[in-house]
C-alpha atoms as a PDB file:
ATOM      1  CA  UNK A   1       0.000   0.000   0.000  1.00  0.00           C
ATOM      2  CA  UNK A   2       1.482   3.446  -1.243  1.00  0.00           C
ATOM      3  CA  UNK A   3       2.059   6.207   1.855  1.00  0.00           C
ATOM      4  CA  UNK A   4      -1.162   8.027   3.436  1.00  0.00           C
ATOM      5  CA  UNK A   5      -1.906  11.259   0.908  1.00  0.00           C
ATOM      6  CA  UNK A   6      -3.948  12.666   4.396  1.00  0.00           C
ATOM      7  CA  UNK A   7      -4.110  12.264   7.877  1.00  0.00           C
ATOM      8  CA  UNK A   8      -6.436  13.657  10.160  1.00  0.00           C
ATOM      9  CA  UNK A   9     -10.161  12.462  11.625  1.00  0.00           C
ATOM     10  CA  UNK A  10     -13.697  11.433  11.076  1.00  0.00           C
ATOM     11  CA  UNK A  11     -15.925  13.567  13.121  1.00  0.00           C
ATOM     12  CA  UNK A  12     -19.641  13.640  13.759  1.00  0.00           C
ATOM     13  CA  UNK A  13     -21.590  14.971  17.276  1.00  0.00           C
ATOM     14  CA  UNK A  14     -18.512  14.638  19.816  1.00  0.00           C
ATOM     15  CA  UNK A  15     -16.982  11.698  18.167  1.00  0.00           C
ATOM     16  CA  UNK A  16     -13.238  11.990  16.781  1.00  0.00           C
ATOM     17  CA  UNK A  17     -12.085   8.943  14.711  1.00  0.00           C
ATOM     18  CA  UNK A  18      -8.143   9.208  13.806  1.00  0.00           C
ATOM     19  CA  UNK A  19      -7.650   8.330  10.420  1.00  0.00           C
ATOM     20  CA  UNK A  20      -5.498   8.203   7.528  1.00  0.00           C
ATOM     21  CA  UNK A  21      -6.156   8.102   3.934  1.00  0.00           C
ATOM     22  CA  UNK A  22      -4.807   5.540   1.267  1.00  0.00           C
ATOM     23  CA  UNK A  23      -5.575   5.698  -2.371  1.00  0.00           C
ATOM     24  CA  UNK A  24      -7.923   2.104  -3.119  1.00  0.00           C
ATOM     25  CA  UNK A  25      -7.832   3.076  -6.813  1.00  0.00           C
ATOM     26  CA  UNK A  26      -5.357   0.825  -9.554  1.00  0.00           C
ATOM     27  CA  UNK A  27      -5.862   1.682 -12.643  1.00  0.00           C
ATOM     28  CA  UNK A  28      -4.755  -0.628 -15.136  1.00  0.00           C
ATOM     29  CA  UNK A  29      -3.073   1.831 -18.188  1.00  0.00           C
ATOM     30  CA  UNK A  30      -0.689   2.288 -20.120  1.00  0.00           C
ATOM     31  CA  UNK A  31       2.211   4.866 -20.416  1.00  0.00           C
ATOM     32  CA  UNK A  32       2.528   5.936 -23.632  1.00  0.00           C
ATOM     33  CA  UNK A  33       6.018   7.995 -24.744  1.00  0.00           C
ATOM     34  CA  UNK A  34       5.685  11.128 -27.506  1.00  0.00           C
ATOM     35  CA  UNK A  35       7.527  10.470 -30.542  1.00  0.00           C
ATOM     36  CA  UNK A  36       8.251  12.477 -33.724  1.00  0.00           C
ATOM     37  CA  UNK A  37       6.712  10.127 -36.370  1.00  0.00           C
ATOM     38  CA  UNK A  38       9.879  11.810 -38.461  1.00  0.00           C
ATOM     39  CA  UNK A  39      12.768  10.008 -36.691  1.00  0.00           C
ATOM     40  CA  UNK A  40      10.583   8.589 -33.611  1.00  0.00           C
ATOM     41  CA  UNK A  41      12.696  10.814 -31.094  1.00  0.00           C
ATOM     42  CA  UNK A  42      11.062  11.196 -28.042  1.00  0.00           C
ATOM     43  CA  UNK A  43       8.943  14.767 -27.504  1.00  0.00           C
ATOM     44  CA  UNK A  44       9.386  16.620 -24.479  1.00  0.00           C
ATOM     45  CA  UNK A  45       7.376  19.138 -22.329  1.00  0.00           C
ATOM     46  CA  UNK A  46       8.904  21.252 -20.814  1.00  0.00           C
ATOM     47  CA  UNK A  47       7.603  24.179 -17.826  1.00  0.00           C
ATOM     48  CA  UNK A  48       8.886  27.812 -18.898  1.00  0.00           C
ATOM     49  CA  UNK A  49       9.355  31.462 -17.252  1.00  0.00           C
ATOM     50  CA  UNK A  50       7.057  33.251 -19.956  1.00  0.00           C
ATOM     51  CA  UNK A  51       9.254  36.448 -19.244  1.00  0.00           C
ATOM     52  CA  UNK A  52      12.552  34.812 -19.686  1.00  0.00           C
ATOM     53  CA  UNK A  53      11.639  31.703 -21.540  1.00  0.00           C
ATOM     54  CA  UNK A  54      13.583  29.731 -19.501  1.00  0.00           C
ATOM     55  CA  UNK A  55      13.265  26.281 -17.919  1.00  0.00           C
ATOM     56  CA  UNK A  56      11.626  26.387 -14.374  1.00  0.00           C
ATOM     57  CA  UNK A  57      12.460  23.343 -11.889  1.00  0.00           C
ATOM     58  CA  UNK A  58       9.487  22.043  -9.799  1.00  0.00           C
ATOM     59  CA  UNK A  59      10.766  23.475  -6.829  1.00  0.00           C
ATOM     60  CA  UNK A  60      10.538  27.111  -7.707  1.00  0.00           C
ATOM     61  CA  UNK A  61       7.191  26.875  -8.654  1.00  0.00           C
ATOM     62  CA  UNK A  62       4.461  28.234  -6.484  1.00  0.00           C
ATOM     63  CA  UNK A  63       0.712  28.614  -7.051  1.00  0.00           C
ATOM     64  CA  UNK A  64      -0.669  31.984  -7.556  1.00  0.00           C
ATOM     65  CA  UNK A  65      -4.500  33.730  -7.509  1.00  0.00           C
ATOM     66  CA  UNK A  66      -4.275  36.365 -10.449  1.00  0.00           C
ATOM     67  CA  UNK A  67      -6.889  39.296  -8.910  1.00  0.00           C
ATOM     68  CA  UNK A  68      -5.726  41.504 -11.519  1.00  0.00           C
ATOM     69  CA  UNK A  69      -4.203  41.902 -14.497  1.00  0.00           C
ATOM     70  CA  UNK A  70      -0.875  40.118 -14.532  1.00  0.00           C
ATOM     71  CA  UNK A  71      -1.186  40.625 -10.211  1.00  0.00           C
ATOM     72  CA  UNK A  72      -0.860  37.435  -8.174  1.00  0.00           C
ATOM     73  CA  UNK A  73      -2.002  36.748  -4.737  1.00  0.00           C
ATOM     74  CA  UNK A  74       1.184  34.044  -3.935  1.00  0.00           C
ATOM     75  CA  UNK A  75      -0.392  30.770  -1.645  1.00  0.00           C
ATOM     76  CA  UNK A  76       1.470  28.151  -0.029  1.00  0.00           C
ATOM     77  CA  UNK A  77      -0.046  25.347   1.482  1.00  0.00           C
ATOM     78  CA  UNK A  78      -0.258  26.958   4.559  1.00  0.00           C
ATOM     79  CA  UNK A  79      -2.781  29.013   3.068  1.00  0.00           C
ATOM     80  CA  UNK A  80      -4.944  26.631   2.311  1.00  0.00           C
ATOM     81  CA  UNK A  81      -4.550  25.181   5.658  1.00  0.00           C
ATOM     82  CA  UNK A  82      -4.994  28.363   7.365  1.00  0.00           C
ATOM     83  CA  UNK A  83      -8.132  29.095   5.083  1.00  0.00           C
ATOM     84  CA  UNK A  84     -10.368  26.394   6.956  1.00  0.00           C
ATOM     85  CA  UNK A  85      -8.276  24.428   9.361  1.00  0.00           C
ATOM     86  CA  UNK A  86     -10.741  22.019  10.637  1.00  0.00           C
ATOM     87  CA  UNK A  87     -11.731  21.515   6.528  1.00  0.00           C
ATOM     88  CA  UNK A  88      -8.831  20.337   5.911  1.00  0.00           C
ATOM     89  CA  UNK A  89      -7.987  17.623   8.288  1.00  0.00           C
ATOM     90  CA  UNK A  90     -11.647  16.844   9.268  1.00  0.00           C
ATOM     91  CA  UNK A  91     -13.667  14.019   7.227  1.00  0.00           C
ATOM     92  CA  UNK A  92     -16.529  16.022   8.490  1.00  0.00           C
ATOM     93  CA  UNK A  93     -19.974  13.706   8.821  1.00  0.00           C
ATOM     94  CA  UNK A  94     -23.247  15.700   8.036  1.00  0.00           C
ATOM     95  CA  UNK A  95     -25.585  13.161   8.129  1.00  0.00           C
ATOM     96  CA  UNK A  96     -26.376   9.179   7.130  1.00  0.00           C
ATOM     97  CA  UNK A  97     -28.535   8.137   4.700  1.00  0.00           C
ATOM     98  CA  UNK A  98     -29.377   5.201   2.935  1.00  0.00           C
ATOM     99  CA  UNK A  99     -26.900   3.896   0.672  1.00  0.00           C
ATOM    100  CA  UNK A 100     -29.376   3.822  -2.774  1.00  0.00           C
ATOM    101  CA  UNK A 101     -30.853   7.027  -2.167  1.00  0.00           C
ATOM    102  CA  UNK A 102     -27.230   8.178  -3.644  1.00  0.00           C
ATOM    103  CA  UNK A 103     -27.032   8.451  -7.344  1.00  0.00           C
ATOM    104  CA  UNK A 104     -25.120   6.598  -9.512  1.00  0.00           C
ATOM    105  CA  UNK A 105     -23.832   9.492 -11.245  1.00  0.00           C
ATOM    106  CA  UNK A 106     -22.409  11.128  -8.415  1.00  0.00           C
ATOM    107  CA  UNK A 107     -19.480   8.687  -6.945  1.00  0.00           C
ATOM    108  CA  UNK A 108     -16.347   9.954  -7.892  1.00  0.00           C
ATOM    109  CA  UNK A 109     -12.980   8.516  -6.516  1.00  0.00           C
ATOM    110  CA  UNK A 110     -12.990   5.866  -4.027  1.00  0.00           C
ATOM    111  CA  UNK A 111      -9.935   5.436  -1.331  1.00  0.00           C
ATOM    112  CA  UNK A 112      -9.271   3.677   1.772  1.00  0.00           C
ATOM    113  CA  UNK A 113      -9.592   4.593   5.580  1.00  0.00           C
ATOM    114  CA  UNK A 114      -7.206   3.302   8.366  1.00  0.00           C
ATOM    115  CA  UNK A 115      -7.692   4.033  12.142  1.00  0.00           C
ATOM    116  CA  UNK A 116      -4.763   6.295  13.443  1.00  0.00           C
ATOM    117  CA  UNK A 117      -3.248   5.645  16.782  1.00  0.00           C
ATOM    118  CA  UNK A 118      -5.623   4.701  19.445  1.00  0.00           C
ATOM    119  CA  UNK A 119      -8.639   4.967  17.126  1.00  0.00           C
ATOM    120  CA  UNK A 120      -9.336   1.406  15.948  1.00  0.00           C
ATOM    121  CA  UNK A 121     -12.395   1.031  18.825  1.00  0.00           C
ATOM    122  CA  UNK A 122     -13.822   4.093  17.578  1.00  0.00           C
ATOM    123  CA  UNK A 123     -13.004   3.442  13.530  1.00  0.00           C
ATOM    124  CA  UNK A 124     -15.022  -0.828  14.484  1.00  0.00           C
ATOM    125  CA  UNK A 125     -17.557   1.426  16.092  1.00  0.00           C
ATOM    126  CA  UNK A 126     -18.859   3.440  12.934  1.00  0.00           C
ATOM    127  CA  UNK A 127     -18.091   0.615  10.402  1.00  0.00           C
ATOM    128  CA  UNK A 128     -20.103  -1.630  12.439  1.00  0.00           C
ATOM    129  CA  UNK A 129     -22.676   0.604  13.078  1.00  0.00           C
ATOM    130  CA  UNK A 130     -22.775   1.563   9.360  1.00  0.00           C
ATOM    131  CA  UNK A 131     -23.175  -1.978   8.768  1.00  0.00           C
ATOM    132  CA  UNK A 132     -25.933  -2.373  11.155  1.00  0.00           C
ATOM    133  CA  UNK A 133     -28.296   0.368  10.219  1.00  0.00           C
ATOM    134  CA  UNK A 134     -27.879  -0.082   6.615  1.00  0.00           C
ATOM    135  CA  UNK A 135     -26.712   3.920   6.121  1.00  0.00           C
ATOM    136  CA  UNK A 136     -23.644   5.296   4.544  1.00  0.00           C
ATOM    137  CA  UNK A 137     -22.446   8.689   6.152  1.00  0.00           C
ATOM    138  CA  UNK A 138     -22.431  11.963   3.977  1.00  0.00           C
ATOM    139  CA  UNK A 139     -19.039  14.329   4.706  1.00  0.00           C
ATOM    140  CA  UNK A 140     -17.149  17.377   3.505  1.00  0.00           C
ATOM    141  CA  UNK A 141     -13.469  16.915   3.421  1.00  0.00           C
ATOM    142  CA  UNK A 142     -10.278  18.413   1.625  1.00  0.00           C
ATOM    143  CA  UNK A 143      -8.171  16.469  -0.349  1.00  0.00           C
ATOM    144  CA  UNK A 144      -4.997  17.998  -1.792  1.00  0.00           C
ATOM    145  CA  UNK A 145      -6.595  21.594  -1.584  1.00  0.00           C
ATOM    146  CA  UNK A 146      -9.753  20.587  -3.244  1.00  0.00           C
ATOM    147  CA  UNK A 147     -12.797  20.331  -1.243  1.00  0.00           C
ATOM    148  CA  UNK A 148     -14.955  17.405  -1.890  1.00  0.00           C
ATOM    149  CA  UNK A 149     -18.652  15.729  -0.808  1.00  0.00           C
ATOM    150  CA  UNK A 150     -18.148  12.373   0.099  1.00  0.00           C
ATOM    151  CA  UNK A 151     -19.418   8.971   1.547  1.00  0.00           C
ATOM    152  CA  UNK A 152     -17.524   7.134   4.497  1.00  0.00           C
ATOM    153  CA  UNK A 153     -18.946   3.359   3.658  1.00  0.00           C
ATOM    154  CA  UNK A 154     -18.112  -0.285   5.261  1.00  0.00           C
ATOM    155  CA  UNK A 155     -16.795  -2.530   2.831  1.00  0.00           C
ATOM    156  CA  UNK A 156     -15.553  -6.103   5.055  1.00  0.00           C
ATOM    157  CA  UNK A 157     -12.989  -4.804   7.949  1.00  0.00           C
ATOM    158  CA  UNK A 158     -12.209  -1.451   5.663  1.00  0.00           C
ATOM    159  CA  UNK A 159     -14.071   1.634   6.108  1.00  0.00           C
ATOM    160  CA  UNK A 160     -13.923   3.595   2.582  1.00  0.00           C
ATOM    161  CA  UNK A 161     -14.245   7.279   1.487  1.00  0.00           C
ATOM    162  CA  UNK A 162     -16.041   8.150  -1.829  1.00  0.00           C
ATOM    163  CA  UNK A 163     -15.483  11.300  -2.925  1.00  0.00           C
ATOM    164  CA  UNK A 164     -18.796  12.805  -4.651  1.00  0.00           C
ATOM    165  CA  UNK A 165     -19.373  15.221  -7.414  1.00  0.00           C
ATOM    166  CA  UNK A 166     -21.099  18.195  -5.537  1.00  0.00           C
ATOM    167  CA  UNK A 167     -24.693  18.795  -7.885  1.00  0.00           C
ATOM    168  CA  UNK A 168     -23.221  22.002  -9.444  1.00  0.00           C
ATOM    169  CA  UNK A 169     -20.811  20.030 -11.543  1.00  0.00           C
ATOM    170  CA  UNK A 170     -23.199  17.588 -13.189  1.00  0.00           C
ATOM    171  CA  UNK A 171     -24.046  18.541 -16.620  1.00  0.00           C
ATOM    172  CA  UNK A 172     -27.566  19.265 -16.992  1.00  0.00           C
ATOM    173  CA  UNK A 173     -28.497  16.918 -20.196  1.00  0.00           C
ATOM    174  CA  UNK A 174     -30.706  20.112 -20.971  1.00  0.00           C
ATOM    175  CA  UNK A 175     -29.592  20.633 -25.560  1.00  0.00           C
ATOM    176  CA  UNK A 176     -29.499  16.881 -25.912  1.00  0.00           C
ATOM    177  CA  UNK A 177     -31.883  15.259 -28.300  1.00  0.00           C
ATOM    178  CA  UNK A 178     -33.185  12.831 -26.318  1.00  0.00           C
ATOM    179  CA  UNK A 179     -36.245  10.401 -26.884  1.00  0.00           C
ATOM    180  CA  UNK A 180     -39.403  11.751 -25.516  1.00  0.00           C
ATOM    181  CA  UNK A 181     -40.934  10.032 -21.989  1.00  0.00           C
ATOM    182  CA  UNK A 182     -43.139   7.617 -21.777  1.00  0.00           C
ATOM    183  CA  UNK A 183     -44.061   4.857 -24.443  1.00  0.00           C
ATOM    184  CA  UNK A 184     -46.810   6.204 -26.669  1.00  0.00           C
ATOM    185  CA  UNK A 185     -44.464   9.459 -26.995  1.00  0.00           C
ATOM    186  CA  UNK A 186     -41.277   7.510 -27.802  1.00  0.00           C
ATOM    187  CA  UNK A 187     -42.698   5.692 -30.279  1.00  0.00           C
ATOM    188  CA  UNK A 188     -42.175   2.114 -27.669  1.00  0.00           C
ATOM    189  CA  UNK A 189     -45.216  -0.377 -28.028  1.00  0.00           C
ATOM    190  CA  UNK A 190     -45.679  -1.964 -24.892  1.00  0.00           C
ATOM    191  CA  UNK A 191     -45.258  -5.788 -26.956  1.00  0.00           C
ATOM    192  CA  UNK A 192     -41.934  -4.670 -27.411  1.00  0.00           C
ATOM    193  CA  UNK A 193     -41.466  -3.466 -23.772  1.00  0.00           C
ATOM    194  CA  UNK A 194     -42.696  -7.452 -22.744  1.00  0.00           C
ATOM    195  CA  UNK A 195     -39.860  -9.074 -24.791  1.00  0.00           C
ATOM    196  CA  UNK A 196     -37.535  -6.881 -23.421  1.00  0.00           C
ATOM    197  CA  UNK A 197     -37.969  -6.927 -19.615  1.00  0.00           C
ATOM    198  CA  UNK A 198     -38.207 -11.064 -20.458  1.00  0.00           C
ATOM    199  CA  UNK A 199     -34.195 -10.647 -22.123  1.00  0.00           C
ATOM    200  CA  UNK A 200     -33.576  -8.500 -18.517  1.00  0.00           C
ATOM    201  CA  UNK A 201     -35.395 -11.530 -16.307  1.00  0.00           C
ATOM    202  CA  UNK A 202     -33.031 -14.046 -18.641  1.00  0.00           C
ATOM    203  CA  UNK A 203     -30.429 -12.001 -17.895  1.00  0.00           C
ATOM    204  CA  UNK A 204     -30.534 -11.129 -14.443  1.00  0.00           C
ATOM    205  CA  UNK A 205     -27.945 -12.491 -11.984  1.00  0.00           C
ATOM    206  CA  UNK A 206     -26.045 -11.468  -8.565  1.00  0.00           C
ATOM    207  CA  UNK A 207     -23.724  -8.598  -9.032  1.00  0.00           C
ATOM    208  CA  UNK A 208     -19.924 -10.319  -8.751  1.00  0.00           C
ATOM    209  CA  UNK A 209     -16.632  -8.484  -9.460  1.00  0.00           C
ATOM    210  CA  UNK A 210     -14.640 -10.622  -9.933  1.00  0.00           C
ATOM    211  CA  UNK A 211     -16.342 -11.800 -13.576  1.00  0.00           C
ATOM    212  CA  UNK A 212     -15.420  -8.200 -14.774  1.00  0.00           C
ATOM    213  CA  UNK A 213     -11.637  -7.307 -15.793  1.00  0.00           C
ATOM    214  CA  UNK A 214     -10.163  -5.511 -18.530  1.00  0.00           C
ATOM    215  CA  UNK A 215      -9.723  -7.135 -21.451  1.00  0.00           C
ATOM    216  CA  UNK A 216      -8.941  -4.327 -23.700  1.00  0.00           C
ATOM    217  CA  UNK A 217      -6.089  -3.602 -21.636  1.00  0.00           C
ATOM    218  CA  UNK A 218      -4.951  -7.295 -22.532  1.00  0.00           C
ATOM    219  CA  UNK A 219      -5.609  -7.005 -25.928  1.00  0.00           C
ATOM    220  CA  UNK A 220      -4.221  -3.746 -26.490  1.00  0.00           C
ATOM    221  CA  UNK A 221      -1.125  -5.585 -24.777  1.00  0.00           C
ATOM    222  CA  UNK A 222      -1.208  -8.605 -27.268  1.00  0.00           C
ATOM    223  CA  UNK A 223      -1.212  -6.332 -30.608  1.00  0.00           C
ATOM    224  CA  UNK A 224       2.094  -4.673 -29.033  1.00  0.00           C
ATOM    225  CA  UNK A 225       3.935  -7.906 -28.610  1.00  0.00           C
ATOM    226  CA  UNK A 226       2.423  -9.073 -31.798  1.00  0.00           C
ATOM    227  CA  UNK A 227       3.777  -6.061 -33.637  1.00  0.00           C
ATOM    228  CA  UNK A 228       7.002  -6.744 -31.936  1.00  0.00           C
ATOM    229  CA  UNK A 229       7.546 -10.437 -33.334  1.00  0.00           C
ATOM    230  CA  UNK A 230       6.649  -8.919 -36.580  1.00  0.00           C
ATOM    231  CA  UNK A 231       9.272  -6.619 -36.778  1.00  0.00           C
ATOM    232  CA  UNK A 232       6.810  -3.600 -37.225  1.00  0.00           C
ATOM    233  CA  UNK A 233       7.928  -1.574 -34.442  1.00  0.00           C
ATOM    234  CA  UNK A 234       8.390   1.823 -36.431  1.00  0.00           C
ATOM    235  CA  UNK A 235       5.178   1.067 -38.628  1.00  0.00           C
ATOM    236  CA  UNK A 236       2.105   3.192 -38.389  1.00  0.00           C
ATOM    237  CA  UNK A 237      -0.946   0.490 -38.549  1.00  0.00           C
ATOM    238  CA  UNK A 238      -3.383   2.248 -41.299  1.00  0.00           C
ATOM    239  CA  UNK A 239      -6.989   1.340 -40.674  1.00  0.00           C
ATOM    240  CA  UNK A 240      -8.752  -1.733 -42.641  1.00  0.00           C
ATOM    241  CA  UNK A 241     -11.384  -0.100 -45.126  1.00  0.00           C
ATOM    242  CA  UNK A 242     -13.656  -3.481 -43.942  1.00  0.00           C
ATOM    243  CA  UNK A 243     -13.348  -2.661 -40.183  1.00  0.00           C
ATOM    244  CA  UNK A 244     -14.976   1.435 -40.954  1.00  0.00           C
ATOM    245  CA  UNK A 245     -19.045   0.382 -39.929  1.00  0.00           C
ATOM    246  CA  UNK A 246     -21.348   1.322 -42.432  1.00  0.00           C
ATOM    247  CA  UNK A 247     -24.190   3.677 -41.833  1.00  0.00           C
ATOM    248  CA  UNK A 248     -27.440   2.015 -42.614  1.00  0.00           C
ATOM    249  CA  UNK A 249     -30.893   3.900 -42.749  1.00  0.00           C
ATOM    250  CA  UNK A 250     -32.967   0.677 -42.835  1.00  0.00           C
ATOM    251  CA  UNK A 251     -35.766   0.715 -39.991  1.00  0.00           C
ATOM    252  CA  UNK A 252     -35.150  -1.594 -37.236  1.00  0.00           C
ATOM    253  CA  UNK A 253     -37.835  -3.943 -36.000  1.00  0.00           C
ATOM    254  CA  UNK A 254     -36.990  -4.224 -32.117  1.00  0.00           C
ATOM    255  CA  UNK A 255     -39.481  -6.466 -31.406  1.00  0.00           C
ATOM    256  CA  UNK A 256     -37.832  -8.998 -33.532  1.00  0.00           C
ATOM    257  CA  UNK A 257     -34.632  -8.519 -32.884  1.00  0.00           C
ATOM    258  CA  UNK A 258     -35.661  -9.431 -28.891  1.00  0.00           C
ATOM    259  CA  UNK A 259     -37.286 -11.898 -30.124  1.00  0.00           C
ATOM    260  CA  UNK A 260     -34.427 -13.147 -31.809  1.00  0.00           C
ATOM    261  CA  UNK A 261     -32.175 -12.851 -28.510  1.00  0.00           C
ATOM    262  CA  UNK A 262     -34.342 -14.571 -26.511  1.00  0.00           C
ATOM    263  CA  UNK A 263     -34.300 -17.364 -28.730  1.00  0.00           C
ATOM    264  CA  UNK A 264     -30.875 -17.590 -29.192  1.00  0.00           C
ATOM    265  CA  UNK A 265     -30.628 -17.843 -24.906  1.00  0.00           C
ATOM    266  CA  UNK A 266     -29.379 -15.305 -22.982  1.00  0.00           C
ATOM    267  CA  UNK A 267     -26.942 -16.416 -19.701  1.00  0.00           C
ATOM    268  CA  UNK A 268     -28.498 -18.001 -17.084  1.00  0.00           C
ATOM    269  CA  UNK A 269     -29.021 -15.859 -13.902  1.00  0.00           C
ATOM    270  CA  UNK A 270     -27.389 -16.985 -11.249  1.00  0.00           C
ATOM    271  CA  UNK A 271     -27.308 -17.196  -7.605  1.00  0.00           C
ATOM    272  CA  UNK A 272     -24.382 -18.184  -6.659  1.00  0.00           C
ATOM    273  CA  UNK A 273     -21.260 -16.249  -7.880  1.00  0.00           C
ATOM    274  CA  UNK A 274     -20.403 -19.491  -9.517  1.00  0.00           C
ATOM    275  CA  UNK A 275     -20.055 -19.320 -13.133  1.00  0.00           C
ATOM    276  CA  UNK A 276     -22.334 -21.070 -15.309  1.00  0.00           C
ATOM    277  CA  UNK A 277     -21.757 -22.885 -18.800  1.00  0.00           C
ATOM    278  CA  UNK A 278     -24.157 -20.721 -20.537  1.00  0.00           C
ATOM    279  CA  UNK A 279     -22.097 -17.614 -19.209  1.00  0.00           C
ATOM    280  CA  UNK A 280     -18.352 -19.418 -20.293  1.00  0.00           C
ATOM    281  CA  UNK A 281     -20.106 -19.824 -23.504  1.00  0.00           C
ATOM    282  CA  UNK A 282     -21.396 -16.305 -23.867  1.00  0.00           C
ATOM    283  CA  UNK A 283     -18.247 -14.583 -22.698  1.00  0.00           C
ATOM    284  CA  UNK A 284     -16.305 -16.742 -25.329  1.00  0.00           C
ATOM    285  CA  UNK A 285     -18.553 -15.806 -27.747  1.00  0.00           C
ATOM    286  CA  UNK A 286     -18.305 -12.088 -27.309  1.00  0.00           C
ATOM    287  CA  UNK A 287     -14.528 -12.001 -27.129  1.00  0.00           C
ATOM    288  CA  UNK A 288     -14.373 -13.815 -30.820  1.00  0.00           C
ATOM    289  CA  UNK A 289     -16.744 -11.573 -31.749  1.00  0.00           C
ATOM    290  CA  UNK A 290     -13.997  -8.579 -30.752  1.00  0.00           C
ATOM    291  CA  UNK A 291     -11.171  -9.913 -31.813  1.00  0.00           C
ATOM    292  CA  UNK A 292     -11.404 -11.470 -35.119  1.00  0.00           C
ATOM    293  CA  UNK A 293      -8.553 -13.831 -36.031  1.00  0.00           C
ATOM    294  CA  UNK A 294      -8.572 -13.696 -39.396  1.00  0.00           C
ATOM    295  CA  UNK A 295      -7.914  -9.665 -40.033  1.00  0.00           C
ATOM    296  CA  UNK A 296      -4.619  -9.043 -40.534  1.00  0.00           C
ATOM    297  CA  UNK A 297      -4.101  -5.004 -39.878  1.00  0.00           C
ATOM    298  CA  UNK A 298      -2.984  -3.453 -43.118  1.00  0.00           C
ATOM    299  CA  UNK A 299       0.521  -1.161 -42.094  1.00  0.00           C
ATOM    300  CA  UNK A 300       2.874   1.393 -43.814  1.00  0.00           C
ATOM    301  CA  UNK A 301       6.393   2.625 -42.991  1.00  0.00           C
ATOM    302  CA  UNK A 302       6.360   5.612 -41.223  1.00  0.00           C
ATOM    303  CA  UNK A 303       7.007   8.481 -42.795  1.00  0.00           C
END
């Protein structure tokens, strides 16, 4: 587990919980280098006095609050602390609510909280209360000079922080062209909404993790070693005129087409995170369907 990126405490009523924060985030990526397709030298950035134009190391930069034209207000992180002290190192709880009444579109980041010294009785007291009443606890913390909503939530012995986006910095989908509501207005016939909630019943099952991972990540891996073993490192891969999709403007009948899936069998739902034949057979299925063998990527030399 990487260092702590904040230490301070959970509070709520008169209760202080020592904690410390640890990233619980791993994203699988990949680092990708900036080359000059010319002679494939690498490209580098580079920060800049804009007066002098030279080169400024990161330790004689500072951040600044312009309040005028070209006039800086200079702030350390002192400043930030001294702004709200008990913001930032407070994980402050302003209420608990039920865990589904949160939506979706609102968890941000997660990360993980560990008791500090002498707070593990209180830190098993809030996780297991948590887990007893069924509620997730609503805070206001600072993170790295950025203030955040957030959940503290029990997952097993760990109690986690979510940060949330605050309701000011979801989009509203207002300018979209979106379908009207309801059936007769979108054009839905309720025949077709009966074949599909029976493809959701077929395909209903348990929520388990560990089914999920990234595959793309794998594949993306596999074309690099297979462009390595065929010597077309310093080739730019052009894009197969077969693989562009092709617009179509034929109507689409839904209900047969979910008629269609259900007959083909969707993957049994299961109860157990045990997984089924049906699902093996599915999953295989869908990763022939995106990776196709036989395409062999068309490439030129680069330029």
């Amino acid at each position: 587990m990487p260092r702590a990126l904040w230490k301070g405490a959970i509070s709520f009523g008169l209760v202080n919980i020592p904690v410390e924060v640890y990233p619980a985030e791993d994203r699988k990526s990949f680092k990708f280098s900036m080359l000059d397709k010319r002679d494939l030298a690498p490209v580098g950035y580079k920060r800049y006095n804009k007066s002098s134009g030279k080169e400024v190391p990161w330790e004689n930069i500072v951040k600044g609050y312009e309040y005028g034209k070209d006039r800086y207000v200079v702030l350390s992180d002192e400043d930030f602390r001294r702004a709200n002290v008990k913001a930032t190192q407070t994980i402050d709880i302003r209420a608990f609510v039920a865990a589904d009444e949160i939506p979706l579109e609102f968890y941000e980041t997660p990360y993980y909280l560990a008791p500090g010294t002498r707070g593990e009785k209180v830190y098993a007291l809030l996780r297991e209360t948590l887990k007893a009443t069924k509620r997730v606890a609503v805070a206001e913390v600072v993170l790295r000079s950025t203030p955040h909503l957030a959940v503290v939530v029990p997952r097993g012995k760990a109690l986690m922080l979510d940060t949330l986006r605050f309701e000011d910095e979801l989009r509203d989908p207002k300018g979209l062209e979106l379908p009207a509501e309801g059936l007769k207005a979108a054009g839905v016939t309720q025949k077709e909404v009966d074949l599909a909630r029976r493809l959701v019943d077929d395909m209903t099952e348990s929520f388990d993790a560990s089914q999920y991972h990234n595959t793309y990540h794998e594949d993306l891996m596999a074309r690099i070693e297979e462009k390595v073993k065929a010597g077309q490192t310093e080739e730019l891969t052009e894009p197969d005129k077969e693989a562009t999709p092709r617009r179509t403007a034929q109507v689409i009948d839904l209900a047969e087409l979910l008629k269609k899936s259900l007959a083909k069998g969707a993957p049994v739902a299961r109860k157990a995170p045990a997984k089924s034949a049906a699902s093996r057979a599915t999953k295989a299925a869908a990763k022939s369907t995106r990776r196709p063998a036989a395409t062999t990527p068309k490439t030129r030399k680069r330029a």
